[in-house]
N, C-alpha and C. Protein backbone atom coordinates (compact mmCIF):
# COMPACT_ATOMS: atom_id res chain seq x y z
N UNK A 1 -56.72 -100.28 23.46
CA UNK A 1 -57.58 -99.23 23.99
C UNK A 1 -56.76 -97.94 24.10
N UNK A 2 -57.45 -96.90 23.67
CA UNK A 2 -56.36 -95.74 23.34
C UNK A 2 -57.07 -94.85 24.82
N UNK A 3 -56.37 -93.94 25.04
CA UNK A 3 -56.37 -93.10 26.57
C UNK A 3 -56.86 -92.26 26.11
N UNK A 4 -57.41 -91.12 26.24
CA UNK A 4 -58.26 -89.53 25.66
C UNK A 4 -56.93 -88.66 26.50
N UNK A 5 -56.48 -87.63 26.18
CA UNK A 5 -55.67 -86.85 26.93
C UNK A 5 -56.43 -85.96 26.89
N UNK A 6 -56.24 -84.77 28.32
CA UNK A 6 -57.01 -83.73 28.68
C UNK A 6 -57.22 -82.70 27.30
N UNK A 7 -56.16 -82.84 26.68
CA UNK A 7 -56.19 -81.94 25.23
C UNK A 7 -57.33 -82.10 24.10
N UNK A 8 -57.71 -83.44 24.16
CA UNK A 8 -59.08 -83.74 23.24
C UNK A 8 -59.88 -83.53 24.43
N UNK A 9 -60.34 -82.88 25.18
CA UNK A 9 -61.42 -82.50 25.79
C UNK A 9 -61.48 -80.74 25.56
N UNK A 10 -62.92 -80.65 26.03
CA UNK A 10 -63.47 -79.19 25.87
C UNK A 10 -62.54 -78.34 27.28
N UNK A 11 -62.30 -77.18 26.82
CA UNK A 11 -61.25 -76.61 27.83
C UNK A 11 -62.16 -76.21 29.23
N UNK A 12 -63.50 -76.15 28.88
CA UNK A 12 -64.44 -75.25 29.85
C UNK A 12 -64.89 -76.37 30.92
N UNK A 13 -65.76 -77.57 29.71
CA UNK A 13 -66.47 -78.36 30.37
C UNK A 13 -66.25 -79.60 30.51
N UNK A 14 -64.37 -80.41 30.01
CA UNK A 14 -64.30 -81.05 29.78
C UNK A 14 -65.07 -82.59 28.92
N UNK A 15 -65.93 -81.73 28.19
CA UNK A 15 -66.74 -82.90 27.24
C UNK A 15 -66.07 -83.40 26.30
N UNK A 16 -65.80 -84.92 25.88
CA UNK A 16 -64.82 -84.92 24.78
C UNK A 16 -65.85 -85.24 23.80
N UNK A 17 -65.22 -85.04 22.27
CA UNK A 17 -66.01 -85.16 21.19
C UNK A 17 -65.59 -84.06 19.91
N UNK A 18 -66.27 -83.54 19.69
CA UNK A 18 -65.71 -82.40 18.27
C UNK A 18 -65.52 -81.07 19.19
N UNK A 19 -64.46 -80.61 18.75
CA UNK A 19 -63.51 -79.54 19.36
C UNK A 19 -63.96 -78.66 17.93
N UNK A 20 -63.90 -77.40 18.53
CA UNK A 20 -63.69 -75.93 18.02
C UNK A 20 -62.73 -75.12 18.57
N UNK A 21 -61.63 -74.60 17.47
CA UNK A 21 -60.56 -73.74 18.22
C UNK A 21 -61.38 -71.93 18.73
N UNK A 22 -60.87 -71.82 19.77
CA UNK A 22 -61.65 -70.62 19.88
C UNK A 22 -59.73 -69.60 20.50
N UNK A 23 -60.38 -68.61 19.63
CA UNK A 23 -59.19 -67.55 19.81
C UNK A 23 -59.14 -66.75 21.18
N UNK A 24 -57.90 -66.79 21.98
CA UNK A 24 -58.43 -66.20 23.84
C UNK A 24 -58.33 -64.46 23.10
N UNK A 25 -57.75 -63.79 21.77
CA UNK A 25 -58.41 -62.77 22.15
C UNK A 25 -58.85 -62.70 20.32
N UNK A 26 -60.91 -62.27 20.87
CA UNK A 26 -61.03 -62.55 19.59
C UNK A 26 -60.88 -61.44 18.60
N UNK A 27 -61.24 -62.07 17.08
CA UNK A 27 -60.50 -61.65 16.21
C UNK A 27 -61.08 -59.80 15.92
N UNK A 28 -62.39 -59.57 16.77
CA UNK A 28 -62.53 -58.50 16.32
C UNK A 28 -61.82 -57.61 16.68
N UNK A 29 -61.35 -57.71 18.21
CA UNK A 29 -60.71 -57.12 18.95
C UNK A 29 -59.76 -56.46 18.40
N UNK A 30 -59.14 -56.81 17.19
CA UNK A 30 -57.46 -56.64 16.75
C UNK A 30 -57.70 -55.12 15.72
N UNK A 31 -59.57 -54.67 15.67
CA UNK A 31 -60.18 -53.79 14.64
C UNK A 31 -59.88 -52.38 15.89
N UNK A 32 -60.26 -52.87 16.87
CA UNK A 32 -59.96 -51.66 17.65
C UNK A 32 -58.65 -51.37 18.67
N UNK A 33 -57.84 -52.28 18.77
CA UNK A 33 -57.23 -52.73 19.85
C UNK A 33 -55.39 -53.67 18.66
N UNK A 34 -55.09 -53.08 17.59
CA UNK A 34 -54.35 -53.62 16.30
C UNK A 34 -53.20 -54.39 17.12
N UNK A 35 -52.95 -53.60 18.24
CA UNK A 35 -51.61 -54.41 18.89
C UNK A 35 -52.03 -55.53 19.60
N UNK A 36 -52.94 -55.90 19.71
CA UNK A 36 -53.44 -57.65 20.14
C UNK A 36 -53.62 -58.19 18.79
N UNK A 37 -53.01 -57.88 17.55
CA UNK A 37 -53.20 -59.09 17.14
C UNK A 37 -51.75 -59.89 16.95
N UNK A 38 -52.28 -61.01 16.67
CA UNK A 38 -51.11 -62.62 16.66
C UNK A 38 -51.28 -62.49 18.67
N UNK A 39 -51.26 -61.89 19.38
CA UNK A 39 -51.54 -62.63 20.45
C UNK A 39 -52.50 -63.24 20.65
N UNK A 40 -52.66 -63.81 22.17
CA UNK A 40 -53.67 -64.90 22.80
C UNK A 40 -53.41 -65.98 22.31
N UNK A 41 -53.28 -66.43 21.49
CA UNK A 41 -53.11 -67.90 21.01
C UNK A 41 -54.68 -68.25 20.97
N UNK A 42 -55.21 -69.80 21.15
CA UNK A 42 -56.83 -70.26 21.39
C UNK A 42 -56.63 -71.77 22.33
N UNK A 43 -57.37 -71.79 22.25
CA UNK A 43 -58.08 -73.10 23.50
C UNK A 43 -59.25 -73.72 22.65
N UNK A 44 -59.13 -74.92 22.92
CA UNK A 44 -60.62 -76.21 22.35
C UNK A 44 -61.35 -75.94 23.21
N UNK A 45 -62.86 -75.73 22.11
CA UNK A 45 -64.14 -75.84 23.03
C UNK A 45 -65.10 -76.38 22.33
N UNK A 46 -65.93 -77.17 23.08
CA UNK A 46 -67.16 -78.03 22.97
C UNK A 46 -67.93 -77.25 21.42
N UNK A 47 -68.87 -77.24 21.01
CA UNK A 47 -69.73 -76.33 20.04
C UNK A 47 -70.72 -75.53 21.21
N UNK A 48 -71.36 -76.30 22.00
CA UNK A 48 -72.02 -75.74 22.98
C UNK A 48 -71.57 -74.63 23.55
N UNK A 49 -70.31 -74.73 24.69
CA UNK A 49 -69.36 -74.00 25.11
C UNK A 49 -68.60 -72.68 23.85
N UNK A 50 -68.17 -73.13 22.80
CA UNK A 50 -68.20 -72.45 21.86
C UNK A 50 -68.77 -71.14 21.43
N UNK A 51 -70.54 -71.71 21.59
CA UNK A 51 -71.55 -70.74 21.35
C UNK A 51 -71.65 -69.95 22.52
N UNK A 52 -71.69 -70.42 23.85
CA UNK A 52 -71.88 -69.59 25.16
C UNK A 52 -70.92 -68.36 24.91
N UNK A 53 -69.41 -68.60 24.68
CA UNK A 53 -68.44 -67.48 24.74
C UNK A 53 -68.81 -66.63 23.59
N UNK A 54 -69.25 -66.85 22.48
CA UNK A 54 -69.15 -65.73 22.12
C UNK A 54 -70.72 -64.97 21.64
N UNK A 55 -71.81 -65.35 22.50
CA UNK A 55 -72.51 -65.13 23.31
C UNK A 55 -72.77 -63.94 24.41
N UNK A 56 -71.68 -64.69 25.27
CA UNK A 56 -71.10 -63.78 26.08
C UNK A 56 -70.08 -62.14 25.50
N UNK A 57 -69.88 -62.72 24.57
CA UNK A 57 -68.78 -61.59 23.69
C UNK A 57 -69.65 -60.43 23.13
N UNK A 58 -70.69 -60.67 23.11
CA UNK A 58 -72.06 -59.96 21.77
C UNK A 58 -72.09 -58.31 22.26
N UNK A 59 -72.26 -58.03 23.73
CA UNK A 59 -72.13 -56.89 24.09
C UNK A 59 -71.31 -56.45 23.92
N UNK A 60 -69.82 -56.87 24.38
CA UNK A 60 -68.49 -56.13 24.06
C UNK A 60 -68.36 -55.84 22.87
N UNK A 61 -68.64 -56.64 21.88
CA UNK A 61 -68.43 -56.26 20.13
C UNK A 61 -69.15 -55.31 19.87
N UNK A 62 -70.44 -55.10 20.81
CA UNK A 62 -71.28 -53.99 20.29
C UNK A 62 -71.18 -52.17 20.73
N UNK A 63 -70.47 -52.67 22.28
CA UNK A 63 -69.83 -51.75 22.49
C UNK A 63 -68.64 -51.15 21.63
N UNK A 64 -67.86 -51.69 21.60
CA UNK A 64 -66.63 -51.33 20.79
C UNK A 64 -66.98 -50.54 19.39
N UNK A 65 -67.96 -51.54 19.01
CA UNK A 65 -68.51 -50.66 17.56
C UNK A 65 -69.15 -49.85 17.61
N UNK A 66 -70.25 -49.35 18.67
CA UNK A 66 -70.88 -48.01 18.46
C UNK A 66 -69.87 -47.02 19.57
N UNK A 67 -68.60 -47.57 20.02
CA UNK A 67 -68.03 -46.12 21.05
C UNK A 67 -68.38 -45.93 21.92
N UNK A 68 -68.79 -47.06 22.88
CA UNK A 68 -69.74 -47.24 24.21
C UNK A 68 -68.65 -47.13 25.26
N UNK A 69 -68.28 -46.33 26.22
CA UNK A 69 -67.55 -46.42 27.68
C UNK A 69 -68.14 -47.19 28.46
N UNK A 70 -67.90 -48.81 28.44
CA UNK A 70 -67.73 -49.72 28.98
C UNK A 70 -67.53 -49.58 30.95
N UNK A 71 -66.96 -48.49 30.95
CA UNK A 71 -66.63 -47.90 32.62
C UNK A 71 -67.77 -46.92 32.86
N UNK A 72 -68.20 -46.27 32.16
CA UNK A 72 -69.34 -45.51 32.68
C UNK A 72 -70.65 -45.90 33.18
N UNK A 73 -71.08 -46.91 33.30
CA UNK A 73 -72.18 -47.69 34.49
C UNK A 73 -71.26 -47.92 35.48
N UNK A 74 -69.86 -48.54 35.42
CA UNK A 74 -69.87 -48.51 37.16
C UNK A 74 -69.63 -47.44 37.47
N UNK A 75 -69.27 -46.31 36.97
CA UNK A 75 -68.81 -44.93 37.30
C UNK A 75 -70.13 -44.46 37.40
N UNK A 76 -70.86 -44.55 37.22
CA UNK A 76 -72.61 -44.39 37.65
C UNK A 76 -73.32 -44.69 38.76
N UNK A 77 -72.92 -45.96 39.33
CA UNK A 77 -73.28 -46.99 40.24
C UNK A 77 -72.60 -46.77 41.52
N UNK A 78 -71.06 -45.79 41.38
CA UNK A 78 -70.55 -45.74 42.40
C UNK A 78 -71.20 -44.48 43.21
């Protein structure tokens, strides 16, 4: 009987099963931002979990690409 180590599990939700490497900084980032790239390294995630992050990512990419100040709603709000 073989043991599962925390490493074959999903980094988020611990689900084990098929892993996806996901990059901690992603790859578009390196279009606006050149000196992050080869950093972050990545982390295993679920496909599910997978899809949530970069999901979650969809605004920031969209910001970045049309030149959006990201600080100017809370600088609004305050």
């Amino acid at each position: 009987m073989s043991e599962e180590k925390p490493e074959d599990r999903c980094f988020l939700c611990g689900e084990a099963g098929e892993l996806q490497e996901h990059h901690l900084v992603p790859k578009f980032m390196t279009k606006f931002y050149p000196d992050l790239k080869g950093r972050g390294g990545t982390m295993d995630l679920c496909p599910t979990c997978h899809d949530k992050v970069h999901y979650l990512l969809k605004p920031i990419r969209l910001a970045l690409k049309h030149e959006v100040d990201l600080n100017a709603q809370e600088e609004n709000d305050s």
